[in-house]
N, C-alpha and C. Protein backbone atom coordinates (compact mmCIF):
# COMPACT_ATOMS: atom_id res chain seq x y z
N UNK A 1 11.21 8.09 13.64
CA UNK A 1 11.58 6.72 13.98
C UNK A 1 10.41 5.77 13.71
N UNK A 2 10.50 4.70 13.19
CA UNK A 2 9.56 3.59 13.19
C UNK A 2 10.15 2.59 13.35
N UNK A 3 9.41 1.82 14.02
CA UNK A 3 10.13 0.34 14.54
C UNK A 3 9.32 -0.46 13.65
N UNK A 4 9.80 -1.83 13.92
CA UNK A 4 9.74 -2.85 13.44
C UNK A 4 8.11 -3.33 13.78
N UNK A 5 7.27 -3.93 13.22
CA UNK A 5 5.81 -4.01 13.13
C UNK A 5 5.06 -2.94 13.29
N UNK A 6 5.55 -2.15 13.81
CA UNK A 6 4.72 -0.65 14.08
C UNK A 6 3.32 -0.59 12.94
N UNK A 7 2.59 0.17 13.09
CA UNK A 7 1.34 0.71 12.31
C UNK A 7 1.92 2.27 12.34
N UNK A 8 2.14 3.28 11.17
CA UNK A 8 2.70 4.68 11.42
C UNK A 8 1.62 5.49 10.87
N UNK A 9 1.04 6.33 10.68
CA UNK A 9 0.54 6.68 9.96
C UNK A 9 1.09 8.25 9.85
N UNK A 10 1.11 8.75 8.21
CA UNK A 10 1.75 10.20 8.09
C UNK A 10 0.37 11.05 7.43
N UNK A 11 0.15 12.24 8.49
CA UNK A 11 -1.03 13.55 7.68
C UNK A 11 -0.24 14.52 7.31
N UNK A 12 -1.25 15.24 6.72
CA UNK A 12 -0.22 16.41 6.49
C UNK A 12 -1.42 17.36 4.97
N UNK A 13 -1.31 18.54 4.90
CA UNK A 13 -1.79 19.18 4.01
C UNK A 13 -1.76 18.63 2.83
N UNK A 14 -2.85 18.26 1.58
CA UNK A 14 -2.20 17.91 0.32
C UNK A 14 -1.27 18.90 -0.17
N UNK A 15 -0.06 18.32 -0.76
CA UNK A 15 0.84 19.33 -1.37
C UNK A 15 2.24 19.81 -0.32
N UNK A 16 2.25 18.60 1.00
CA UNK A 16 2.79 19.18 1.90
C UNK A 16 4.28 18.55 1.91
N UNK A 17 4.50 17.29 1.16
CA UNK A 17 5.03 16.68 0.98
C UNK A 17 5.01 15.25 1.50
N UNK A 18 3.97 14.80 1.65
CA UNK A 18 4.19 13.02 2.40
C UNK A 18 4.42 12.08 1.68
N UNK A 19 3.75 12.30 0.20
CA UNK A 19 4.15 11.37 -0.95
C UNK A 19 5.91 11.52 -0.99
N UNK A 20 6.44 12.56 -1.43
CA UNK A 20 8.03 12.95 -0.88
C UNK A 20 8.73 12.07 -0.05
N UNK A 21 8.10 12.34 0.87
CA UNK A 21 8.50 12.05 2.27
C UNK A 21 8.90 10.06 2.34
N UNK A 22 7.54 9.49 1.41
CA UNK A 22 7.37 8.31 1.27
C UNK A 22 8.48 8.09 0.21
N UNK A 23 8.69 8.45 -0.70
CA UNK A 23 9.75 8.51 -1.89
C UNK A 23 11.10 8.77 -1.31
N UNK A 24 11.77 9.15 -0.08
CA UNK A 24 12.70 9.16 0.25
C UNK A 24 12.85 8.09 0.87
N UNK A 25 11.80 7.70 1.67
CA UNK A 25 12.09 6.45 2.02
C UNK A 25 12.29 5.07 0.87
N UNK A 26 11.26 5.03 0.21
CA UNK A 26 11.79 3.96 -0.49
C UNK A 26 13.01 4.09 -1.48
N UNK A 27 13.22 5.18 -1.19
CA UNK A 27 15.07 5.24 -1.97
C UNK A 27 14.85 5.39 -3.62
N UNK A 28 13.61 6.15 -3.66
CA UNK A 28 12.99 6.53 -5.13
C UNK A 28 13.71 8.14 -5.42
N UNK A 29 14.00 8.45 -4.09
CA UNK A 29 14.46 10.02 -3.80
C UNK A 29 15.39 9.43 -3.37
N UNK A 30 16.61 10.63 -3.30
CA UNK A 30 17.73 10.88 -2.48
C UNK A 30 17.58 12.01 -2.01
N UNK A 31 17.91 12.38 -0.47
CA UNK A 31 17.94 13.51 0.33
C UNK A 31 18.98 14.42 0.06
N UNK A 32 18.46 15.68 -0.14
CA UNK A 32 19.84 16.51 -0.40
C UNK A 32 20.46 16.40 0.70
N UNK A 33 19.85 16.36 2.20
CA UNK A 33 21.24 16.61 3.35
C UNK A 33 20.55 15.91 4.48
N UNK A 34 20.92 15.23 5.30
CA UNK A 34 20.60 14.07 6.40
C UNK A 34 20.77 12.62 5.52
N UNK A 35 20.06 11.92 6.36
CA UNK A 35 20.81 10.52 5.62
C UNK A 35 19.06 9.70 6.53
N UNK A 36 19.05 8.57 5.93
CA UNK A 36 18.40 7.65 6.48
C UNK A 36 18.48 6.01 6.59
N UNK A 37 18.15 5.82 7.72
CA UNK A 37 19.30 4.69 8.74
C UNK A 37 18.26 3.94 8.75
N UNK A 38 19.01 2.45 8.15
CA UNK A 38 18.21 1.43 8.56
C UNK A 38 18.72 0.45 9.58
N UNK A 39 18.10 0.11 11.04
CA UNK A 39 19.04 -0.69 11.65
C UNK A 39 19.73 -0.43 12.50
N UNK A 40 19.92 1.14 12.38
CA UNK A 40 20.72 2.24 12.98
C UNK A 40 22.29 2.09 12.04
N UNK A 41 22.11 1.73 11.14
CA UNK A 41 24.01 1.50 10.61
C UNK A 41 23.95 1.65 9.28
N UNK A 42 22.83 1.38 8.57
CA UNK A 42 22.54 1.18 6.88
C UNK A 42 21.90 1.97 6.33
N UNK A 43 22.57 3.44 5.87
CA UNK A 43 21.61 4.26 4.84
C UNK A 43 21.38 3.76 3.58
N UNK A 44 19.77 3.98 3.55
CA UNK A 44 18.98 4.10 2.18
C UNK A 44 19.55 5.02 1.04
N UNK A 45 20.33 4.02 0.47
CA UNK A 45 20.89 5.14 -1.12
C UNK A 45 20.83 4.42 -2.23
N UNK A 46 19.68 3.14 -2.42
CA UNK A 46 19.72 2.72 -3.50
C UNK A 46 18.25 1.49 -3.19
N UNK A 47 17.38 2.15 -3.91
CA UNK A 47 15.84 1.33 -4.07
C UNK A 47 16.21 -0.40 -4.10
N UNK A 48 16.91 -1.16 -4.34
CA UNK A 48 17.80 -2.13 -5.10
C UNK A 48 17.20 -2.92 -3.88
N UNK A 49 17.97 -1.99 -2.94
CA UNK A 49 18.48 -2.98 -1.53
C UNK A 49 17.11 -3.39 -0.12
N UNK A 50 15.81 -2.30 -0.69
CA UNK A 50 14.82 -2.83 -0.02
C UNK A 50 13.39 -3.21 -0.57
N UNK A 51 13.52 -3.24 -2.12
CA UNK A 51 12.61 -3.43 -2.71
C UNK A 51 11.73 -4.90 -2.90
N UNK A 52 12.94 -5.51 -1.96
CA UNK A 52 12.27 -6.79 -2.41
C UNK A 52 11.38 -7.15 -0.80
N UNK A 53 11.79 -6.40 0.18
CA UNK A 53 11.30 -6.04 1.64
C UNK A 53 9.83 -5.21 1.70
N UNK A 54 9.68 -4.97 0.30
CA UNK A 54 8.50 -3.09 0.54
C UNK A 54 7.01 -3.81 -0.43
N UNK A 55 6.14 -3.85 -0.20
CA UNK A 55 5.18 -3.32 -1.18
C UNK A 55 4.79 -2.13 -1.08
N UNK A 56 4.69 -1.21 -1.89
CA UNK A 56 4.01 0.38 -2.33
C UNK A 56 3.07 -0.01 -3.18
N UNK A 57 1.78 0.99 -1.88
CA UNK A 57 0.64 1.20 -3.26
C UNK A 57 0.38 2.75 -3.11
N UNK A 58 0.76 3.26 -4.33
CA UNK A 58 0.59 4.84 -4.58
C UNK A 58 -0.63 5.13 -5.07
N UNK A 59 -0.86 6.24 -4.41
CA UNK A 59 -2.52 6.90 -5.13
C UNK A 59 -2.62 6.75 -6.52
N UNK A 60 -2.17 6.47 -7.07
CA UNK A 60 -2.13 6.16 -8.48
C UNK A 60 -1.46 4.72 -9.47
N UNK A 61 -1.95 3.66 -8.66
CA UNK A 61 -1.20 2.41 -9.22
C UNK A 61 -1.04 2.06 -10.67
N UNK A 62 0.18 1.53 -11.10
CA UNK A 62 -0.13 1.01 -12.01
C UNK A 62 -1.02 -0.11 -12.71
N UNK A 63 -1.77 -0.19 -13.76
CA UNK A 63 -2.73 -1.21 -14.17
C UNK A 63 -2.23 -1.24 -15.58
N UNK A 64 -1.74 -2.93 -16.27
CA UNK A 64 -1.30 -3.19 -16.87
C UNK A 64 -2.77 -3.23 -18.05
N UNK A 65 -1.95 -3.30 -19.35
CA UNK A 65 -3.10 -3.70 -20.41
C UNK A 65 -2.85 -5.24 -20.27
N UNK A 66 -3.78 -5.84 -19.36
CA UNK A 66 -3.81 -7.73 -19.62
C UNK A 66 -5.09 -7.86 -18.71
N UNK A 67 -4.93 -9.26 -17.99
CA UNK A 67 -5.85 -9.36 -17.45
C UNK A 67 -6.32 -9.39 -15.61
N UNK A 68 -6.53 -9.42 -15.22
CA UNK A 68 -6.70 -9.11 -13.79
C UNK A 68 -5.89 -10.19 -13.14
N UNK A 69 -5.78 -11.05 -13.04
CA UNK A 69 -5.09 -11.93 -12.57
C UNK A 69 -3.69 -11.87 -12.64
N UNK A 70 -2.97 -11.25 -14.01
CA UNK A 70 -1.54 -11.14 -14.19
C UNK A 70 -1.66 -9.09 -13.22
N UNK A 71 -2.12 -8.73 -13.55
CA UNK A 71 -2.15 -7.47 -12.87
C UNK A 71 -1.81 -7.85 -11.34
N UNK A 72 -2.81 -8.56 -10.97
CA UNK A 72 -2.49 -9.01 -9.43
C UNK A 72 -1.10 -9.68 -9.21
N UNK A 73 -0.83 -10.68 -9.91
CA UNK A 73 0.51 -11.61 -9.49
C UNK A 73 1.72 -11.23 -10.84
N UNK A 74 1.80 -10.30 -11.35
CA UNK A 74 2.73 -10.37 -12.58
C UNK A 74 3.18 -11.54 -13.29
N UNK A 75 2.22 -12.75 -12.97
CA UNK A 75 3.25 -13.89 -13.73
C UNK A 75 2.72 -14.46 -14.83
N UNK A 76 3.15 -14.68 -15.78
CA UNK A 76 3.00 -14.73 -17.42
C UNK A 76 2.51 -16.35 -17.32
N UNK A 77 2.93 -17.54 -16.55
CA UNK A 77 3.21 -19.05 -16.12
C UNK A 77 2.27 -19.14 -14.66
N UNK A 78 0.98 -19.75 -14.97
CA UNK A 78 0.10 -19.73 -13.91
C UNK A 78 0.41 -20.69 -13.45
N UNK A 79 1.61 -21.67 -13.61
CA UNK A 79 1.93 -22.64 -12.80
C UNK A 79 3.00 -22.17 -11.36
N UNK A 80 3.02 -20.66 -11.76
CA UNK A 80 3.89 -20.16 -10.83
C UNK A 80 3.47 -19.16 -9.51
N UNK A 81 2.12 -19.53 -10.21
CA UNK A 81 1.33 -18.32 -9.11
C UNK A 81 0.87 -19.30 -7.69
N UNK A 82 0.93 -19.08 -6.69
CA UNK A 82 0.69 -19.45 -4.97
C UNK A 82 -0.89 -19.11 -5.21
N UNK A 83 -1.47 -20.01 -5.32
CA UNK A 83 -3.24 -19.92 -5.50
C UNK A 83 -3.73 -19.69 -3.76
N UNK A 84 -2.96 -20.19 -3.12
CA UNK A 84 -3.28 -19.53 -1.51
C UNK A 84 -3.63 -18.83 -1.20
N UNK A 85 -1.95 -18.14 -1.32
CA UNK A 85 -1.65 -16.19 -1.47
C UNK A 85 -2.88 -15.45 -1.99
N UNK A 86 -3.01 -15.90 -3.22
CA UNK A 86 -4.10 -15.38 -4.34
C UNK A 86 -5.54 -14.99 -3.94
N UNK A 87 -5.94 -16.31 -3.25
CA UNK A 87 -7.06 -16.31 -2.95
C UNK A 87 -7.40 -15.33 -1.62
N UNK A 88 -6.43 -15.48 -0.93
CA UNK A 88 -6.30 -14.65 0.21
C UNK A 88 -6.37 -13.07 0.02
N UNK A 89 -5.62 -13.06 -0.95
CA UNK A 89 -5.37 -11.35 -1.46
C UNK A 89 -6.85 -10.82 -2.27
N UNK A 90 -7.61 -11.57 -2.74
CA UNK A 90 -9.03 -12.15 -3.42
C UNK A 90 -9.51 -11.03 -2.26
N UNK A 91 -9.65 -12.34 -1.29
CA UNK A 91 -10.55 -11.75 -0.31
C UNK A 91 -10.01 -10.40 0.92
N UNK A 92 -8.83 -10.09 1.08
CA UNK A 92 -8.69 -9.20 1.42
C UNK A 92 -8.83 -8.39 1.29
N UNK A 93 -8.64 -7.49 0.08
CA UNK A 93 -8.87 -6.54 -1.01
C UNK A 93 -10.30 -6.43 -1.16
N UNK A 94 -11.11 -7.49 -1.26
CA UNK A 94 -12.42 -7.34 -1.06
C UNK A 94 -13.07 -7.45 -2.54
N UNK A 95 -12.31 -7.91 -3.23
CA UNK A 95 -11.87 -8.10 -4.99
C UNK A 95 -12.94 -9.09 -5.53
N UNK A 96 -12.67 -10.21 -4.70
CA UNK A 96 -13.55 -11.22 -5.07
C UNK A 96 -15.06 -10.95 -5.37
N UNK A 97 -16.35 -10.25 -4.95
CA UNK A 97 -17.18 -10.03 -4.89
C UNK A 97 -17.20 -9.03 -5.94
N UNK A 98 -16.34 -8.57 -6.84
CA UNK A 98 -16.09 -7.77 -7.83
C UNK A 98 -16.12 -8.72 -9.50
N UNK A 99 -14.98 -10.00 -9.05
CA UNK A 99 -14.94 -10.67 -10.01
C UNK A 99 -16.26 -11.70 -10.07
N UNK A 100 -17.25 -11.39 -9.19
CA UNK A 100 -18.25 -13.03 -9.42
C UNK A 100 -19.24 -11.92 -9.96
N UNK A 101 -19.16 -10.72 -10.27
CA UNK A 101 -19.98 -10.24 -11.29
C UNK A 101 -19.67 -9.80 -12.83
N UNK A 102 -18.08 -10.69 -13.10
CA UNK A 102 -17.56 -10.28 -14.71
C UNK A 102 -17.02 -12.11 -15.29
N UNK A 103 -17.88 -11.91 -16.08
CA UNK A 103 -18.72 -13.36 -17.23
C UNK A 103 -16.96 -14.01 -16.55
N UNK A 104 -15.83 -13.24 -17.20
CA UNK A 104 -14.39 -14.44 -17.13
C UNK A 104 -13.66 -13.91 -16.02
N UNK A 105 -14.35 -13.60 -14.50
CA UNK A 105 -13.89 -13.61 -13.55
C UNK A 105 -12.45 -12.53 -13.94
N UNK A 106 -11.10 -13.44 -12.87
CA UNK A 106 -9.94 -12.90 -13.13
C UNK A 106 -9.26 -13.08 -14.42
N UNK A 107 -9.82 -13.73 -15.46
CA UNK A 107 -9.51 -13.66 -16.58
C UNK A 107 -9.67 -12.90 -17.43
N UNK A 108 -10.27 -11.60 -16.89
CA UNK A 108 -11.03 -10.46 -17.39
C UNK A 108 -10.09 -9.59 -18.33
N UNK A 109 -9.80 -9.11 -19.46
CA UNK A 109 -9.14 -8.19 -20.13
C UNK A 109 -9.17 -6.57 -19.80
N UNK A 110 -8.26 -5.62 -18.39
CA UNK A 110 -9.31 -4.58 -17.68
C UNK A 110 -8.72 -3.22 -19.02
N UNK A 111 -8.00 -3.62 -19.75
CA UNK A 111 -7.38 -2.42 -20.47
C UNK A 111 -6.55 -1.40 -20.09
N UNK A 112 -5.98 -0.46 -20.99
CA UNK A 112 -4.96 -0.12 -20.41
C UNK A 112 -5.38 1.22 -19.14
N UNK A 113 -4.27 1.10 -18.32
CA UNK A 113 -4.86 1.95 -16.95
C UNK A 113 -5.97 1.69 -16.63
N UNK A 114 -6.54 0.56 -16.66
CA UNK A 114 -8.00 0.18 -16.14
C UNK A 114 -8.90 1.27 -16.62
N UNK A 115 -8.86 1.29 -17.99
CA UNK A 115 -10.35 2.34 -18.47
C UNK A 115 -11.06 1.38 -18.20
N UNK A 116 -11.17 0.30 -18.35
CA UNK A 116 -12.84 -0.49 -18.53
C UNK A 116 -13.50 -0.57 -17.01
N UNK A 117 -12.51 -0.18 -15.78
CA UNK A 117 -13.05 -0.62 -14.65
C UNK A 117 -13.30 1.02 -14.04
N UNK A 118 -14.09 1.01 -12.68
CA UNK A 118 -14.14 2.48 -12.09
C UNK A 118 -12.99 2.52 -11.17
N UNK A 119 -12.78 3.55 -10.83
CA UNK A 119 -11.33 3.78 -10.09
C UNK A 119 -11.75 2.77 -8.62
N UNK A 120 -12.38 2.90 -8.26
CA UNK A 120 -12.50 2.08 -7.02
C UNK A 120 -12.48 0.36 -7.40
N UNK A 121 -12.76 -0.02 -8.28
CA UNK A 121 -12.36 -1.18 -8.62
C UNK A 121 -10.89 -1.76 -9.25
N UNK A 122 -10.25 -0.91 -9.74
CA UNK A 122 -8.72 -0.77 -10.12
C UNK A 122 -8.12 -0.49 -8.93
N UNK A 123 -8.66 0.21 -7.86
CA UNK A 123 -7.70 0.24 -6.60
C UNK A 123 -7.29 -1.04 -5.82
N UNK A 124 -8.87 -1.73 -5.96
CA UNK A 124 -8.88 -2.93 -5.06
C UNK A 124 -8.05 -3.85 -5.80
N UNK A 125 -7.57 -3.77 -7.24
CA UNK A 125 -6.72 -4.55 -7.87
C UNK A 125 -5.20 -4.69 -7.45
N UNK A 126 -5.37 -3.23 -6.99
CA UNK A 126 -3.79 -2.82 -6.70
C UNK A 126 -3.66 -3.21 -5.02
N UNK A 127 -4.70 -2.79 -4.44
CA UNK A 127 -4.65 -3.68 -3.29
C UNK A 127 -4.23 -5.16 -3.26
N UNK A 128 -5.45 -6.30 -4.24
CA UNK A 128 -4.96 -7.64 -3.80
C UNK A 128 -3.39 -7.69 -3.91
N UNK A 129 -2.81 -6.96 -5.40
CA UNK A 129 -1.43 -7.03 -5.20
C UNK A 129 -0.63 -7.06 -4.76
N UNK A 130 -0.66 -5.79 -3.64
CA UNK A 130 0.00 -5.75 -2.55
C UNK A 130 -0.11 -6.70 -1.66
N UNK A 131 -1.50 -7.18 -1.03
CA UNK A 131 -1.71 -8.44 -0.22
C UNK A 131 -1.07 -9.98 -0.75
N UNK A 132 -1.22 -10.14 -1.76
CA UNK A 132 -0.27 -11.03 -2.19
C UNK A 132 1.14 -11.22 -2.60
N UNK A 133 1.56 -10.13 -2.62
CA UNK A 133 3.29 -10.12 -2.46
C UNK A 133 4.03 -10.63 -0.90
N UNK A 134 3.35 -10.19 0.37
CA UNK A 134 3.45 -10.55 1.26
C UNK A 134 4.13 -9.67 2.31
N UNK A 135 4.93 -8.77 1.89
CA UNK A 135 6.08 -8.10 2.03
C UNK A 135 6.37 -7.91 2.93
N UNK A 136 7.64 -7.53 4.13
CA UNK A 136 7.75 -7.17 5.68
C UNK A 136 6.91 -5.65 5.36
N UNK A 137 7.23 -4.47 4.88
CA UNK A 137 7.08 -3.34 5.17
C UNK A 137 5.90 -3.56 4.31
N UNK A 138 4.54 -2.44 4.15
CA UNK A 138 3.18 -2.22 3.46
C UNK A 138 3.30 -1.02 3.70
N UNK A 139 3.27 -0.45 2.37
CA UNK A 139 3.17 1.07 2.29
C UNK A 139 1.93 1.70 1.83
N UNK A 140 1.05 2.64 2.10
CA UNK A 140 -0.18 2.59 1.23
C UNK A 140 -0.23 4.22 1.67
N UNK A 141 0.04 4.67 -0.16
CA UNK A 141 -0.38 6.36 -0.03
C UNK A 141 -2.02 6.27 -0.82
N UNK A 142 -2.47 7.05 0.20
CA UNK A 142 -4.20 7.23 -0.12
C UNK A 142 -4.83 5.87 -0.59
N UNK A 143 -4.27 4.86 -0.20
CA UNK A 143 -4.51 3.61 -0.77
C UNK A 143 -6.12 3.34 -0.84
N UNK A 144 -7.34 3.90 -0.05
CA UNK A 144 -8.59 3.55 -0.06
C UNK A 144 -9.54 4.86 -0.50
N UNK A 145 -8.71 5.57 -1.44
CA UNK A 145 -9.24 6.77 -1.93
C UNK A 145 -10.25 5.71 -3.08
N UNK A 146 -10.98 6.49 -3.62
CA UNK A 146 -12.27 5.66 -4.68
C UNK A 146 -12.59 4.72 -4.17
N UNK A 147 -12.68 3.82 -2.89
CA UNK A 147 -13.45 3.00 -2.84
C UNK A 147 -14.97 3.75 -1.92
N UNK A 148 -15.72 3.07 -2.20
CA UNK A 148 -16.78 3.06 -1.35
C UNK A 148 -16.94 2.88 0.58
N UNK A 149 -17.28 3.39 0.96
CA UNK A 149 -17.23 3.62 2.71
C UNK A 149 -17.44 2.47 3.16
N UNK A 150 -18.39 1.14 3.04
CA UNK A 150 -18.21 0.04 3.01
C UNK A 150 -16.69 -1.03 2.52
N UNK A 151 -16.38 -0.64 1.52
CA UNK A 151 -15.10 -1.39 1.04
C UNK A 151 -14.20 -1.29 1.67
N UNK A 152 -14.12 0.42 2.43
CA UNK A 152 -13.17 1.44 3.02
C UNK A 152 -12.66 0.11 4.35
N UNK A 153 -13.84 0.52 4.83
CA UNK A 153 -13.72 -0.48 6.39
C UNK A 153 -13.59 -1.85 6.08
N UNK A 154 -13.70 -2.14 5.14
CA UNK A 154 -13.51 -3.69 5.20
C UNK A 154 -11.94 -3.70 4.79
N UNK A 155 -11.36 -2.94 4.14
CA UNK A 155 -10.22 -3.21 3.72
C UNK A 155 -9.20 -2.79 4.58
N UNK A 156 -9.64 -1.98 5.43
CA UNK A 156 -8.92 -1.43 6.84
C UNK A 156 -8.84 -2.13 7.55
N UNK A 157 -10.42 -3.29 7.74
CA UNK A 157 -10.07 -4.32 8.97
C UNK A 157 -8.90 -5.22 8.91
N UNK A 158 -8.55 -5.53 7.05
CA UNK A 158 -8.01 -5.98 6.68
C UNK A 158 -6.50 -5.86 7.27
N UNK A 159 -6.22 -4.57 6.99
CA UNK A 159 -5.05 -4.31 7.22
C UNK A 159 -4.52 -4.51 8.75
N UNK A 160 -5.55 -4.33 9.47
CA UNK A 160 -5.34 -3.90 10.86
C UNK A 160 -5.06 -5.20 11.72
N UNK A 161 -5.51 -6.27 10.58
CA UNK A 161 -5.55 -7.94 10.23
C UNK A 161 -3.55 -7.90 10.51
N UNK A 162 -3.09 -7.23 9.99
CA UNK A 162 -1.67 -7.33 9.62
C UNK A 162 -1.13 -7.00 10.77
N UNK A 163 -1.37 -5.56 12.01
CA UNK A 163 -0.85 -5.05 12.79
C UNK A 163 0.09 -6.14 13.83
N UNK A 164 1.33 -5.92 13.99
CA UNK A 164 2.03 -6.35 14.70
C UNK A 164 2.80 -7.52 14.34
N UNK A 165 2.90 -8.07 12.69
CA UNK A 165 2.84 -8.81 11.54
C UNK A 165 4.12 -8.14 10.73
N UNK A 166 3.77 -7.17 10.68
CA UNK A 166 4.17 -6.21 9.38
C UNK A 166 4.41 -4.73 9.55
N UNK A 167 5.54 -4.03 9.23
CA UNK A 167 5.48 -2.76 9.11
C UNK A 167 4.58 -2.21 8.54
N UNK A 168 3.59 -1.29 8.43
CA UNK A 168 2.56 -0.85 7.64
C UNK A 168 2.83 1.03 7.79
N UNK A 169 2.92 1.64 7.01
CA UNK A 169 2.69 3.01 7.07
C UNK A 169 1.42 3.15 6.12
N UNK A 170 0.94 4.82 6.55
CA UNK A 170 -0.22 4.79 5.94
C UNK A 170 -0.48 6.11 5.65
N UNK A 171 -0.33 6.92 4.97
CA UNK A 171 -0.55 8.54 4.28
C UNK A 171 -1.58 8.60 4.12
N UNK A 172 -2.37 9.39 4.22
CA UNK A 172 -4.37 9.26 4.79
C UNK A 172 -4.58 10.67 4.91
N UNK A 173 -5.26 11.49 4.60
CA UNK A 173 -5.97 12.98 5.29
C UNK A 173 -7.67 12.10 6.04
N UNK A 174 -7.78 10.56 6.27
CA UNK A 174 -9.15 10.29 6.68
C UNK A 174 -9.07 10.28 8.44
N UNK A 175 -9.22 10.70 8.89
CA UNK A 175 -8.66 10.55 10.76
C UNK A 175 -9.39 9.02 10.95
N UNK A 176 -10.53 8.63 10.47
CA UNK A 176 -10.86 7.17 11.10
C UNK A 176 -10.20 6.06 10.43
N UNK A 177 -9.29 5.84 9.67
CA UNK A 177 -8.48 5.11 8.99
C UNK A 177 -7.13 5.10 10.00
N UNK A 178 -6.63 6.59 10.39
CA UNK A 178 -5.47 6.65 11.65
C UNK A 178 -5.67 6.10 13.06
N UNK A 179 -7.20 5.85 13.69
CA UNK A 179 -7.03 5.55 14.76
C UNK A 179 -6.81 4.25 15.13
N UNK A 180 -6.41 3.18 14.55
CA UNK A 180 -5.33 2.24 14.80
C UNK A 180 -4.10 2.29 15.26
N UNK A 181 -3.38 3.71 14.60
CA UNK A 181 -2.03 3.37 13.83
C UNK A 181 -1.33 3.99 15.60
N UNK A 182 0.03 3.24 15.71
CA UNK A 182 0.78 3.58 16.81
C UNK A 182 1.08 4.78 17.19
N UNK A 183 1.58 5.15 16.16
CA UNK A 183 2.18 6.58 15.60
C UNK A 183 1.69 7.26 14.54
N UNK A 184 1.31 8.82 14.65
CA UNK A 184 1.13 9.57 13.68
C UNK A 184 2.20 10.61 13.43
N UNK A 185 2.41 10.96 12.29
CA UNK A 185 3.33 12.12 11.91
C UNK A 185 2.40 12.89 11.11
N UNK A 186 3.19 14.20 11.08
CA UNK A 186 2.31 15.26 10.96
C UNK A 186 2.89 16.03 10.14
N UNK A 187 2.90 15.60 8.54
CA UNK A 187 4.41 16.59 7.72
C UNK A 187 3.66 18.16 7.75
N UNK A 188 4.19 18.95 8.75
CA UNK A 188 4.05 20.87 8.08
C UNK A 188 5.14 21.57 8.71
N UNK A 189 5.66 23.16 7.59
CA UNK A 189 6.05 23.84 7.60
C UNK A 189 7.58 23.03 7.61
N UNK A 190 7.40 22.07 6.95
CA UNK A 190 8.82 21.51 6.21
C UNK A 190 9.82 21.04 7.18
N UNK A 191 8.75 20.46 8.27
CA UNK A 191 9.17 19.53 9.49
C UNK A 191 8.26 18.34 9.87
N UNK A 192 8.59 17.31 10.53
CA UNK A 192 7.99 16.02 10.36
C UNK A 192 7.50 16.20 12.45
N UNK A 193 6.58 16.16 12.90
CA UNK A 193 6.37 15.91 13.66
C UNK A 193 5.39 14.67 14.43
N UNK A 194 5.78 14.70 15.15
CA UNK A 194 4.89 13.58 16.49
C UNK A 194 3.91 14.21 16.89
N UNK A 195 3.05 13.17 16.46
CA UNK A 195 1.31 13.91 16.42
C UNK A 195 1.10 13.04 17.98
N UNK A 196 0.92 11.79 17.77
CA UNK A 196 0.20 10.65 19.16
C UNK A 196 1.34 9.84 18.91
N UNK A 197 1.63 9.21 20.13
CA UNK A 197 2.21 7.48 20.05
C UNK A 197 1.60 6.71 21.33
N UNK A 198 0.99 5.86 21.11
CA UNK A 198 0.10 4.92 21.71
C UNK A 198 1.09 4.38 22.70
N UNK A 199 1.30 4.20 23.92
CA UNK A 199 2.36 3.58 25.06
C UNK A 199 1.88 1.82 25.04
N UNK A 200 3.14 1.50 24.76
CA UNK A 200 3.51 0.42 24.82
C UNK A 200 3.59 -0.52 25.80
């Protein structure tokens, strides 16, 4: 069960299934047998219907061949981009202090799958993204893997910035990244259990 603003966070062995687990939820999977209820009345059987509700950032984001700025906001028409949002997601992500050391800033060309950048700097890309979409639900599998232990916590405070805001789940093997979160689940032996829930 997860409620509405909750912080969740899911552990579990690599290989145990939580990425899965996350893929059924966003209706990327279909369950061979149970069902999942949104609302208590509305099963998830088609990505369609909450995608515009979800940001996902997967251990492995996509990074477009363009430039950092369309990577962050997908929009081709910079008259369409929320420079607010932007700037906000800048500094959340922790991004900004990245771009005031490359000559054309977010105008930067990062190549395809971000070869030109280190993985910890392509993450934080995929981060502002997510921060600037806005979304009710924030999904983040291994989302602060490659960054630096400094970036780590800053981008956590970030999030933790969100708690009670926003649905947030969070797939992590880091235990100091979980001790925020309301709820932990615990995917093993091909059952989902209740690790802690913080009383309300």
């Amino acid at each position: 069960n997860i409620k509405e603003n909750e912080c969740v966070g899911i552990i579990g062995e690599s290989g145990i299934g939580k990425t899965t687990l996350i893929h059924l939820l966003l209706g990327l999977l279909n369950p061979n047998s149970g069902d999942i209820i949104v609302n208590n009345k509305q099963k998830i059987d088609s990505l369609e219907k909450f995608s515009g509700i979800i940001s996902y950032m997967p251990q492995d984001p996509i990074i477009l061949d363009d430039t950092i700025i369309k990577n962050i906001t997908f929009e081709n028409n910079e008259k369409n981009i929320n420079f607010e949002k932007y700037a906000n997601a800048l500094n959340q992500s922790n991004l900004d202090k990245v771009l005031n050391q490359l000559p054309k800033k977010d105008r930067t060309f990062i190549g395809e799958n971000g070869i030109r950048l280190s993985g910890g700097q392509y993450k934080r890309i995929a981060l502002a993204r997510t921060f600037y979409f806005e979304k009710k639900i924030l999904v983040m599998d291994e989302a602060t893997n490659s960054l630096d232990p400094e970036s780590e916590k800053y981008v956590m405070e970030q999030v933790n910035e969100l708690k009670g805001k926003k649905t947030i789940i969070i797939i992590t093997h880091k235990q100091n990244i979980l001790s925020n979160c309301d709820k932990i689940y615990k995917v093993e032996d091909k059952k989902i259990n209740l690790m802690k829930e913080k009383k309300q």
